[in-house]
Structure formats: structure tokens, C-alpha cells
C-alpha atoms as a PDB file:
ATOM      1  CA  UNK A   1     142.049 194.130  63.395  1.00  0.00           C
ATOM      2  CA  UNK A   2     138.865 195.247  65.563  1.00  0.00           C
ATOM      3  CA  UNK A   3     136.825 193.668  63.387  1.00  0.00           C
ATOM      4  CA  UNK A   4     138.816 190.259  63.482  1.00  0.00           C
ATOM      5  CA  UNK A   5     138.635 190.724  67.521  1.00  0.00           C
ATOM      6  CA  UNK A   6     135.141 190.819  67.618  1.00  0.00           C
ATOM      7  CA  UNK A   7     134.360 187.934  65.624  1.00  0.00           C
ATOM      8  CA  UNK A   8     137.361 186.151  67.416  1.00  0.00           C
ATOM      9  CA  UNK A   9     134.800 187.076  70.832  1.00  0.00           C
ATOM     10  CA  UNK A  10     131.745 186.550  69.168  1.00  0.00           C
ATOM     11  CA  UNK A  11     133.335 182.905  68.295  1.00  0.00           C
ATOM     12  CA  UNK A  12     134.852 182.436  71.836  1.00  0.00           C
ATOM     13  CA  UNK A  13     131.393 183.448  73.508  1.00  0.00           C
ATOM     14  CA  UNK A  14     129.675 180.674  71.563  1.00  0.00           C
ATOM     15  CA  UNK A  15     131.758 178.046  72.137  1.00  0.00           C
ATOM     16  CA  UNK A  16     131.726 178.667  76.032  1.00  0.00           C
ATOM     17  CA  UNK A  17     127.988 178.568  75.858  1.00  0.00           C
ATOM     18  CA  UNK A  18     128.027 175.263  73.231  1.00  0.00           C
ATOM     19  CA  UNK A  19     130.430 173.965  76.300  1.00  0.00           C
ATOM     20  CA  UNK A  20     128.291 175.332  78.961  1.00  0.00           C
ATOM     21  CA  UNK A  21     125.403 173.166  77.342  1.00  0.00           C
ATOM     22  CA  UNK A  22     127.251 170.310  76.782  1.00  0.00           C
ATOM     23  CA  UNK A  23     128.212 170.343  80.332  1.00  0.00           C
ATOM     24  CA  UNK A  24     125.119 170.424  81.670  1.00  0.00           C
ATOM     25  CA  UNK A  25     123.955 167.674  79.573  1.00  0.00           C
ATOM     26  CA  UNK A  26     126.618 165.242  80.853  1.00  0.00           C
ATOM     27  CA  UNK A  27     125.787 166.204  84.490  1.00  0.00           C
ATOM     28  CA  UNK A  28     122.538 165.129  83.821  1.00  0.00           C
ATOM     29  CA  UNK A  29     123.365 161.909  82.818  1.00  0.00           C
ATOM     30  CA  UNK A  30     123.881 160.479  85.913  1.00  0.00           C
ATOM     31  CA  UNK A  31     120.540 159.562  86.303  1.00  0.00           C
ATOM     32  CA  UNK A  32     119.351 155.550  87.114  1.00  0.00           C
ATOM     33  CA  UNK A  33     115.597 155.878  87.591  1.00  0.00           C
ATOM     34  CA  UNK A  34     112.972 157.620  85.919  1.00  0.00           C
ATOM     35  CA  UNK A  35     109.394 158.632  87.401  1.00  0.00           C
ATOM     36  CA  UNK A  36     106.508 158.594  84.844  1.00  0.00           C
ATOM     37  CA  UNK A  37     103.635 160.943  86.797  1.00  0.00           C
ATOM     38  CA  UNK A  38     100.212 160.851  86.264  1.00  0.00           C
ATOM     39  CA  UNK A  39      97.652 162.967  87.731  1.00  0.00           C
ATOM     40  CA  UNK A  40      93.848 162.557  88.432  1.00  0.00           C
ATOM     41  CA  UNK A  41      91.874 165.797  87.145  1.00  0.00           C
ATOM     42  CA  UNK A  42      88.693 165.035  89.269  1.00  0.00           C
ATOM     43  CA  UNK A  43      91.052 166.199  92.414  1.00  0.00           C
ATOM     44  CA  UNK A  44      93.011 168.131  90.916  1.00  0.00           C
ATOM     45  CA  UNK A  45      91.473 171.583  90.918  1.00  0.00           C
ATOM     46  CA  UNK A  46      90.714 170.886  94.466  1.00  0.00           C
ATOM     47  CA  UNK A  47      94.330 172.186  95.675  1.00  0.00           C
ATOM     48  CA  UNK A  48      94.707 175.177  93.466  1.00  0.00           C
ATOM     49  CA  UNK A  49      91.354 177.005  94.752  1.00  0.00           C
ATOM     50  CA  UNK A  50      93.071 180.633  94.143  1.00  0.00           C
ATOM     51  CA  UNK A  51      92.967 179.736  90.565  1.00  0.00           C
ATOM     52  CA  UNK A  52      90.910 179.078  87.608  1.00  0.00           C
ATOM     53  CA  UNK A  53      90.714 175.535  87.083  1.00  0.00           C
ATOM     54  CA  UNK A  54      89.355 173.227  84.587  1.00  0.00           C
ATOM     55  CA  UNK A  55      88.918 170.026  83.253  1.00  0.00           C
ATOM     56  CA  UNK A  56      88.374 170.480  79.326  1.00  0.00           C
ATOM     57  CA  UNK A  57      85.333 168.388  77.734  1.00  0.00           C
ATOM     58  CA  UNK A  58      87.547 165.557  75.853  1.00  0.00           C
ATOM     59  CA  UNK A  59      89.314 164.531  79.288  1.00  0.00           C
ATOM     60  CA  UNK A  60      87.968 161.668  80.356  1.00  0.00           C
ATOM     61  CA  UNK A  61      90.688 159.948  82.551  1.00  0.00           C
ATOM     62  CA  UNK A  62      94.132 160.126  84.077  1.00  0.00           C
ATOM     63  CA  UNK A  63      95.968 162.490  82.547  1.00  0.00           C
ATOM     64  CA  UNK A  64     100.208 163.176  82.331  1.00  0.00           C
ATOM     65  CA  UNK A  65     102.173 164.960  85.194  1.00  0.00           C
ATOM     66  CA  UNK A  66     105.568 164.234  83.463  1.00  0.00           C
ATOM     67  CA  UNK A  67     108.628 161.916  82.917  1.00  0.00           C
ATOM     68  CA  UNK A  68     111.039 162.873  85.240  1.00  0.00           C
ATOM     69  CA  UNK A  69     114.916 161.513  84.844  1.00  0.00           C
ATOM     70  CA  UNK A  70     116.698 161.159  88.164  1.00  0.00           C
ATOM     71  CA  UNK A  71     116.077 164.035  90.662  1.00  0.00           C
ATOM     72  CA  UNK A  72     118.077 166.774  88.600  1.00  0.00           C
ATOM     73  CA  UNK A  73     116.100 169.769  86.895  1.00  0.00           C
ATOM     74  CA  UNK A  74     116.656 172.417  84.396  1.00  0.00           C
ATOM     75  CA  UNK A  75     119.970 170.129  83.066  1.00  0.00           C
ATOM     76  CA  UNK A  76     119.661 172.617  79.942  1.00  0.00           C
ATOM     77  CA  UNK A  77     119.489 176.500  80.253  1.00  0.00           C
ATOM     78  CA  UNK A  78     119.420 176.839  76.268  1.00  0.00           C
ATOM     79  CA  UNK A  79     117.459 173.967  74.853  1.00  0.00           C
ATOM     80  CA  UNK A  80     113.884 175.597  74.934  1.00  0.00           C
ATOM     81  CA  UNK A  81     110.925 173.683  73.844  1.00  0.00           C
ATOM     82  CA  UNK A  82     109.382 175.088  69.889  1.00  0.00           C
ATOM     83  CA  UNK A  83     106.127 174.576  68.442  1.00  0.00           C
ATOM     84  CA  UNK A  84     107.702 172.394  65.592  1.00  0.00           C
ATOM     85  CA  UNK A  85     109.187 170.429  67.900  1.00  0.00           C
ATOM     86  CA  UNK A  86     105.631 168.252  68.871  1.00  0.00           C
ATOM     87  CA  UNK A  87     104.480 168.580  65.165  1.00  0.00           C
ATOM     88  CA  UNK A  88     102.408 165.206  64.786  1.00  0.00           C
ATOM     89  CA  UNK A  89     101.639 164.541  68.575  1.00  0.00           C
ATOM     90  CA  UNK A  90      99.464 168.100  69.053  1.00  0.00           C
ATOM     91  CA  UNK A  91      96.262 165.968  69.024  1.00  0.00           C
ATOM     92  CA  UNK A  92      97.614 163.222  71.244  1.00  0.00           C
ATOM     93  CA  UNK A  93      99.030 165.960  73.510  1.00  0.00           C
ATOM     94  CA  UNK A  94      95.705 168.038  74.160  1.00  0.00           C
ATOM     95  CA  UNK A  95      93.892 164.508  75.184  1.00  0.00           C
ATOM     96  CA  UNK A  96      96.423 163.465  77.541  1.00  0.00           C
ATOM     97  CA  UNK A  97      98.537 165.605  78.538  1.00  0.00           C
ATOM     98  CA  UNK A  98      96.091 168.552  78.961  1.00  0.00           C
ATOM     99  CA  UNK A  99      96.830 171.766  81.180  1.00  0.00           C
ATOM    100  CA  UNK A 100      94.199 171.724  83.947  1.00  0.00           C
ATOM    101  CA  UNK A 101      94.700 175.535  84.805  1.00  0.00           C
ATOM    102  CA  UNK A 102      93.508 178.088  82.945  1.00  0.00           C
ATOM    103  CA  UNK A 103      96.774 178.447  80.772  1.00  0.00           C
ATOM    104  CA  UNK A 104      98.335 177.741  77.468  1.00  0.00           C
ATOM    105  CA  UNK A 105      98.819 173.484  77.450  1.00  0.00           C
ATOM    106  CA  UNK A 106     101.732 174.354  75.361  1.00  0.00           C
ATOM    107  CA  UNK A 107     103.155 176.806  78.336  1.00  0.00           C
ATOM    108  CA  UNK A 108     103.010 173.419  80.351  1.00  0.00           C
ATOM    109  CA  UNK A 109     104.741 171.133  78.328  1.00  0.00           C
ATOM    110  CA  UNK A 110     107.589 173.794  77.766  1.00  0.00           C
ATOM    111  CA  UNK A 111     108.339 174.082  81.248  1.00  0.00           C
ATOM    112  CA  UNK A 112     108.009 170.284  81.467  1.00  0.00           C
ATOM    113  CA  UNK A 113     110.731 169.900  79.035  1.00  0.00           C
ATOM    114  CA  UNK A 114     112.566 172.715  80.137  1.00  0.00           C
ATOM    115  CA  UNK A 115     112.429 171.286  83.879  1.00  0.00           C
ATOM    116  CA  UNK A 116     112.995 167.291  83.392  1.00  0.00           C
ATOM    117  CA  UNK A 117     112.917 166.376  79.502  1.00  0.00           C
ATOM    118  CA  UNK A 118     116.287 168.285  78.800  1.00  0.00           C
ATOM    119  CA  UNK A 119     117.609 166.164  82.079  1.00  0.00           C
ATOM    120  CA  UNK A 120     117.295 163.149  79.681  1.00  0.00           C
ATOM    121  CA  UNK A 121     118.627 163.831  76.376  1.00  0.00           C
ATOM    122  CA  UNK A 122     121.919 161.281  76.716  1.00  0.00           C
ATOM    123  CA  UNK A 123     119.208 158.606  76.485  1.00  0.00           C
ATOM    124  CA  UNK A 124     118.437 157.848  72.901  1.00  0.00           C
ATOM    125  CA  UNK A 125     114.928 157.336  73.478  1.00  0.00           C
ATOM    126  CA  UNK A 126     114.891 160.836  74.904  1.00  0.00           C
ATOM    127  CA  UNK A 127     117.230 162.702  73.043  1.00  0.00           C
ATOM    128  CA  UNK A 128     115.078 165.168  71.263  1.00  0.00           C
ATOM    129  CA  UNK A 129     111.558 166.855  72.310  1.00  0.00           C
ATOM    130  CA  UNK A 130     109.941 165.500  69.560  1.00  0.00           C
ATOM    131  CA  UNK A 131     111.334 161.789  71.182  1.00  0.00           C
ATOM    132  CA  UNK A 132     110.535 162.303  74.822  1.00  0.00           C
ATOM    133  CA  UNK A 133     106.962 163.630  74.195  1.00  0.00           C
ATOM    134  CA  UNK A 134     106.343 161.119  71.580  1.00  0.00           C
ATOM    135  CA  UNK A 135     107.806 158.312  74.510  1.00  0.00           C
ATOM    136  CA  UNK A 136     105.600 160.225  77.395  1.00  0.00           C
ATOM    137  CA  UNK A 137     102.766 159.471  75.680  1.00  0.00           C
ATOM    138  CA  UNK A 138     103.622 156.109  74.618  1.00  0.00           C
ATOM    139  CA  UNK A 139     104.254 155.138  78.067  1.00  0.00           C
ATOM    140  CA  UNK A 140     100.679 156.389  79.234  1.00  0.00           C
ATOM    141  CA  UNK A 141      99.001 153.847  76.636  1.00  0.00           C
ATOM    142  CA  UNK A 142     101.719 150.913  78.286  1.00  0.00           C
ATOM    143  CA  UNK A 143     100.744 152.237  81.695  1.00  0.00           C
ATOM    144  CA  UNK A 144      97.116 152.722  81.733  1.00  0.00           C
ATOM    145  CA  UNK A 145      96.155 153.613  85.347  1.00  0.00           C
ATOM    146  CA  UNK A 146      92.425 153.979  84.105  1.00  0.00           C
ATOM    147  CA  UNK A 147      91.643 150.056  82.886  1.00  0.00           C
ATOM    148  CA  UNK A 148      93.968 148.642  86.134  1.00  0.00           C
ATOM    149  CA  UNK A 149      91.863 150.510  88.229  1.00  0.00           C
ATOM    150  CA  UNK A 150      88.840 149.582  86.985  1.00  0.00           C
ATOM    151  CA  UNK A 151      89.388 145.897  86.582  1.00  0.00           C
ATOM    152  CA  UNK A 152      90.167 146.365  89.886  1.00  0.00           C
ATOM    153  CA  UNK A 153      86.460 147.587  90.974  1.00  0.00           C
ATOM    154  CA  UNK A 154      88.334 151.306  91.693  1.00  0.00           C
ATOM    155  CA  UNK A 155      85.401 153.842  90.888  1.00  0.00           C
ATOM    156  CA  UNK A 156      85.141 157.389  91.224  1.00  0.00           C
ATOM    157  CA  UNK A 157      82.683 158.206  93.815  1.00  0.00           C
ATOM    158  CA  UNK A 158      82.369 161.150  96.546  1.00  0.00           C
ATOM    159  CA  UNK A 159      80.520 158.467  98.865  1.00  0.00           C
ATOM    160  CA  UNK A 160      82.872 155.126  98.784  1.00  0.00           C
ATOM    161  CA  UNK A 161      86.435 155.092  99.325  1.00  0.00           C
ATOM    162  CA  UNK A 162      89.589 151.883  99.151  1.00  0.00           C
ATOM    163  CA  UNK A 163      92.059 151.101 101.508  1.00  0.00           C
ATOM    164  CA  UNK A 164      95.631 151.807 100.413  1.00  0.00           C
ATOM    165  CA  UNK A 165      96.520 148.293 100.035  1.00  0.00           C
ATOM    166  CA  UNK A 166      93.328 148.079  97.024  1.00  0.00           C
ATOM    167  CA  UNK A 167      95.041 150.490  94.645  1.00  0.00           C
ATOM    168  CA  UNK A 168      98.726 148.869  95.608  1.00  0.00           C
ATOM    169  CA  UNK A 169      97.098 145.536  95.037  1.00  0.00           C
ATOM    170  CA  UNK A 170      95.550 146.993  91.491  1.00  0.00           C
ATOM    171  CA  UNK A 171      98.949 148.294  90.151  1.00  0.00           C
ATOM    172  CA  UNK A 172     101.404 145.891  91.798  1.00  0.00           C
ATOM    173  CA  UNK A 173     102.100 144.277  88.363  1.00  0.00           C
ATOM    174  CA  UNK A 174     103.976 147.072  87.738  1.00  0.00           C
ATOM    175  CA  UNK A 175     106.191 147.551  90.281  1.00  0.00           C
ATOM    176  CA  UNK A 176     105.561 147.257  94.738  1.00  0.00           C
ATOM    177  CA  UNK A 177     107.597 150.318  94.262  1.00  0.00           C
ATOM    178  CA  UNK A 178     104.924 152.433  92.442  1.00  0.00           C
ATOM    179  CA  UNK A 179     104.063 155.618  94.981  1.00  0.00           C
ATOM    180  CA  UNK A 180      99.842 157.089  95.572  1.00  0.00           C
ATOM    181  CA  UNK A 181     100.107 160.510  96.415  1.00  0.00           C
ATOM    182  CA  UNK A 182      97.414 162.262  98.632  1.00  0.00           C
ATOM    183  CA  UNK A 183      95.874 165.537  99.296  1.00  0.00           C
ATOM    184  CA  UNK A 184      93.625 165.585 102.910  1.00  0.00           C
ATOM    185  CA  UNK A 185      90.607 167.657 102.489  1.00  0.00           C
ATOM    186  CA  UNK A 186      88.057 167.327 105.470  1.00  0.00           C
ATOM    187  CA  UNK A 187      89.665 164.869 106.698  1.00  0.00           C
ATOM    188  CA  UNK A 188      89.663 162.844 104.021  1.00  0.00           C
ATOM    189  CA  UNK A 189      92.753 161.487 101.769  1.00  0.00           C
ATOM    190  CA  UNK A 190      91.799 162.413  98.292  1.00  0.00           C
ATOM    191  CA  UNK A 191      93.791 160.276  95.462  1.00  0.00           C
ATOM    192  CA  UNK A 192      95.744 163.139  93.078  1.00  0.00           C
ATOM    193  CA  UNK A 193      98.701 161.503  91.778  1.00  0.00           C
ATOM    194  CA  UNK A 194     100.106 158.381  90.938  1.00  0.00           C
ATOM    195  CA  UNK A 195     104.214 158.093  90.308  1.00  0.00           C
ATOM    196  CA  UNK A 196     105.836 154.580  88.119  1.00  0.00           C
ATOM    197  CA  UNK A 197     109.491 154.153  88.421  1.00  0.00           C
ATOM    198  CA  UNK A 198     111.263 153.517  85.651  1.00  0.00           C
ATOM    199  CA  UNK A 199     114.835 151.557  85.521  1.00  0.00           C
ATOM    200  CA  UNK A 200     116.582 153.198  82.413  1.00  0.00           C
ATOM    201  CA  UNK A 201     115.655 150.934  80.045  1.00  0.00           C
ATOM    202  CA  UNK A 202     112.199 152.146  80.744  1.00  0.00           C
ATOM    203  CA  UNK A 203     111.030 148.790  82.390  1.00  0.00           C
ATOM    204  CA  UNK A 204     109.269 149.480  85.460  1.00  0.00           C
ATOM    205  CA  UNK A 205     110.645 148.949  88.751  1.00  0.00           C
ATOM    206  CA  UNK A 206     113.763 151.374  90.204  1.00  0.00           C
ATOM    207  CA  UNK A 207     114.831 152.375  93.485  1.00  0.00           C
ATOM    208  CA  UNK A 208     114.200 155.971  94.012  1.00  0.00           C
ATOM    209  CA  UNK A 209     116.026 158.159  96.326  1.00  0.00           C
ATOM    210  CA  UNK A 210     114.026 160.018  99.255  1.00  0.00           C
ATOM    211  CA  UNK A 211     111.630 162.438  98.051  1.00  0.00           C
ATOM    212  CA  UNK A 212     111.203 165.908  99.604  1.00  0.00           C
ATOM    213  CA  UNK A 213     107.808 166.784 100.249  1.00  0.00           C
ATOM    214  CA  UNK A 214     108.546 169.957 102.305  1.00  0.00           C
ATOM    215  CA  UNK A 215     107.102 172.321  99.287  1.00  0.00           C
ATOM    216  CA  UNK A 216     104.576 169.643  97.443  1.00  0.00           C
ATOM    217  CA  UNK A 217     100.943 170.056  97.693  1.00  0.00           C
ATOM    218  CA  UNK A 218     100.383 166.152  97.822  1.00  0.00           C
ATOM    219  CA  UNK A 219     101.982 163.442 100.816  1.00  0.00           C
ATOM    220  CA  UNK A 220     102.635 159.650 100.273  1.00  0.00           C
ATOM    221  CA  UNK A 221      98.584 158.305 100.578  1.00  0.00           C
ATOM    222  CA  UNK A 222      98.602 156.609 104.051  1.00  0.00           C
ATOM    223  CA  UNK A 223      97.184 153.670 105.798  1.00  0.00           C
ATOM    224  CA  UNK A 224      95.139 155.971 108.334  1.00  0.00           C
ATOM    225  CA  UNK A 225      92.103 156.591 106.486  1.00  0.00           C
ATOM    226  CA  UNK A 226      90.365 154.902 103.042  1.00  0.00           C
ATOM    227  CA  UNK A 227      91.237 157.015  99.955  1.00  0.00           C
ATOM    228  CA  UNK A 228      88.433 158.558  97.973  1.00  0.00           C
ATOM    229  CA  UNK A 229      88.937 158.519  93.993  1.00  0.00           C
ATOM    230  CA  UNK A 230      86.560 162.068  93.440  1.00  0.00           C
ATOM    231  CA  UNK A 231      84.562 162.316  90.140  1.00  0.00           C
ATOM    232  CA  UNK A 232      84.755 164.596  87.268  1.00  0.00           C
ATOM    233  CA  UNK A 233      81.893 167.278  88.207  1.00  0.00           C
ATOM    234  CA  UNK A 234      81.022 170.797  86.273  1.00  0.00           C
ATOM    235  CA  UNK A 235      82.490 172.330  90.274  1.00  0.00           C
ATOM    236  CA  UNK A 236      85.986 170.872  89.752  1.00  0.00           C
ATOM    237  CA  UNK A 237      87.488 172.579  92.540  1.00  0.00           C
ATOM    238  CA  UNK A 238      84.638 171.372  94.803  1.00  0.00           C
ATOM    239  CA  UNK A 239      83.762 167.952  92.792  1.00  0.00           C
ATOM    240  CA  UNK A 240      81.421 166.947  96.147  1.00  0.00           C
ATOM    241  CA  UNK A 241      79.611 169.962  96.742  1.00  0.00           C
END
């Protein structure tokens, strides 16, 4: 009998947390925009200057942030990201979705998943890690901030900046809805991060609710002042010195 309790527990215990799960991934779903993030590495390091920061050697562009469904995090407490899980897309993964501090790249895309891709598993496209990396990176070859920008005559440079309006103007086929963030250093707004929204169906374009930027490192880039684009340098964390 105390052995048929204890399995009758062990069974009950697992089913709550199945339920729990399931739970949380139906909350999640309520979702109507997504925000694919990329990040410029040039500027980057400039905001983290307590830490060791670097851009590895086969970086040569804008690199991933995320893919963020809706505004909900952590829709998952159990689904945790394995290295079998990104078999196939390690390569791809290193080159464009690199860790830029001095940690584990595979530390960052767990947490990524943990923290937004789990928010996205009712979506087909997204409903396994292997399927949401293998769609992150698939959306950073569709979106390619590098060639827009320079067919746009966008260059990195410590010594020339663009009006707001230039880099709107350069990635307006996309969506008017696509956000520059900024970081102000010296007085000057330096380019870090560049958000797409994404309707569901992964078409850009989507009305976003109002972002908090009360803990974020980065602002909306401003009319004010020109934005600078700073170049990859061996001093990442002081790229003009």
C-alpha cells in the first residue's frame, strides 16, 4: 500500500508539473507581434566597460540579439535549451549569433531560449529549439541590416555620422515601424541595436506595444544629434580611442 501511494504521488506530482507547463505555454500564446533584434558589435562593448568584451575574429557584421514573441518572458520554467538541440546550426550559430562577452555563446543562446524562444512554441515555425534557432537565423539572411545599409552609403566611421531619417530611409522597405536604438557616449548617439517587427506570420510590419526603457542600456535613437555607426577596432570597448 505505501508503495502504491508513492507512485500514486510520484504520478500526481508529474502531471501537475506536465499541466503547469502546458499552462504556461498557452499563456504565452497570446502573442501578435514578434521583434527580431540585431545588435552592432563595433558599439557594443562600449556599454559593458566593467566587463571583458570581445568581438571574435570571424564577426564581420551585425550580429543576433534575439526573436522575441510578444512582451512575455520565461513562458516555460522546464523546457531548458540542450546541446543536441542546435545539432546542424553550431557553425551558423558561432558566425551570427556570437556572444560578445567573455562567456560561453552557448550560455547565451540558452537563456535566449529560456527567456523568449519557449514564449513561442504554439507557433509551428517555432515549436522546437532546433526550429526557432534554425528560423532566427534564417530571418537574419531575409533581413540583412549589413547590405541595406550599405547600399544606402551607411559606413562605419568614428569621424562621419547620418541623420536618423538616413537609416529609417535605408530600412523603410521593411517596415516605418522598424525601431534604432541608441547609446550617448560624449555626447554622441552611438547606433547599438536595431529591432524588426514581425506580424505572426513572420512578415514584417506589427504594432508593438510601449516599450519600457527604465532598466535598458540603449533609448529610441533621436532626431537631436547625427548617429555615428563605430567601427570594429582591436579596443572594442573604446573603438575611437
Amino acid at each position: 500500500m505505501a508503495l502504491y501511494i508513492r507512485m500514486y504521488l510520484a504520478a500526481l506530482c508529474g502531471l501537475t508539473a506536465t499541466t503547469a507547463a502546458q499552462a504556461d505555454v498557452k499563456n504565452s500564446c497570446h502573442w501578435k507581434c514578434l521583434t527580431f533584434v540585431q545588435l552592432w558589435p563595433g558599439s557594443f562593448c562600449m556599454t559593458f566597460p566593467k566587463y571583458q568584451c570581445r568581438i571574435p575574429e570571424h564577426v564581420d557584421g551585425w550580429t543576433i540579439h534575439g526573436l522575441w514573441p510578444g512582451s512575455k518572458e520565461n513562458c516555460n520554467r522546464t523546457w531548458q535549451l540542450t546541446h543536441k538541440d542546435i545539432d546542424g546550426l553550431w557553425d551558423d550559430l558561432d558566425q551570427y549569433w556570437p556572444s560578445l562577452l567573455n562567456t560561453e555563446s552557448f550560455k547565451f543562446w540558452k537563456n535566449e531560449w529560456y527567456k523568449h524562444g519557449t514564449c513561442g512554441t504554439c507557433a509551428d515555425s517555432m515549436s522546437s529549439p532546433h526550429k526557432y534557432f534554425k528560423l532566427v537565423l534564417e530571418l537574419r539572411t531575409k533581413f540583412s541590416i549589413d547590405a541595406s545599409l550599405a547600399a544606402a552609403g551607411i559606413k562605419p566611421s568614428c569621424n562621419y555620422s547620418y541623420t536618423l531619417e538616413k537609416f529609417q530611409s535605408a530600412l523603410d522597405y521593411l517596415s516605418p515601424q522598424v525601431r534604432f536604438q541608441c547609446y550617448t557616449h560624449k555626447k554622441r548617439q552611438i547606433l547599438m541595436q536595431i529591432k524588426i517587427p514581425l506580424s505572426k506570420d513572420l512578415s514584417p510590419g506589427c504594432h508593438h506595444h510601449k516599450e519600457s526603457f527604465s532598466n535598458s542600456y540603449y533609448r529610441p535613437c533621436t532626431n537631436e544629434s547625427e548617429i555615428y555607426v563605430y567601427p570594429f577596432t582591436a579596443h572594442p570597448q573604446n573603438p575611437c580611442s
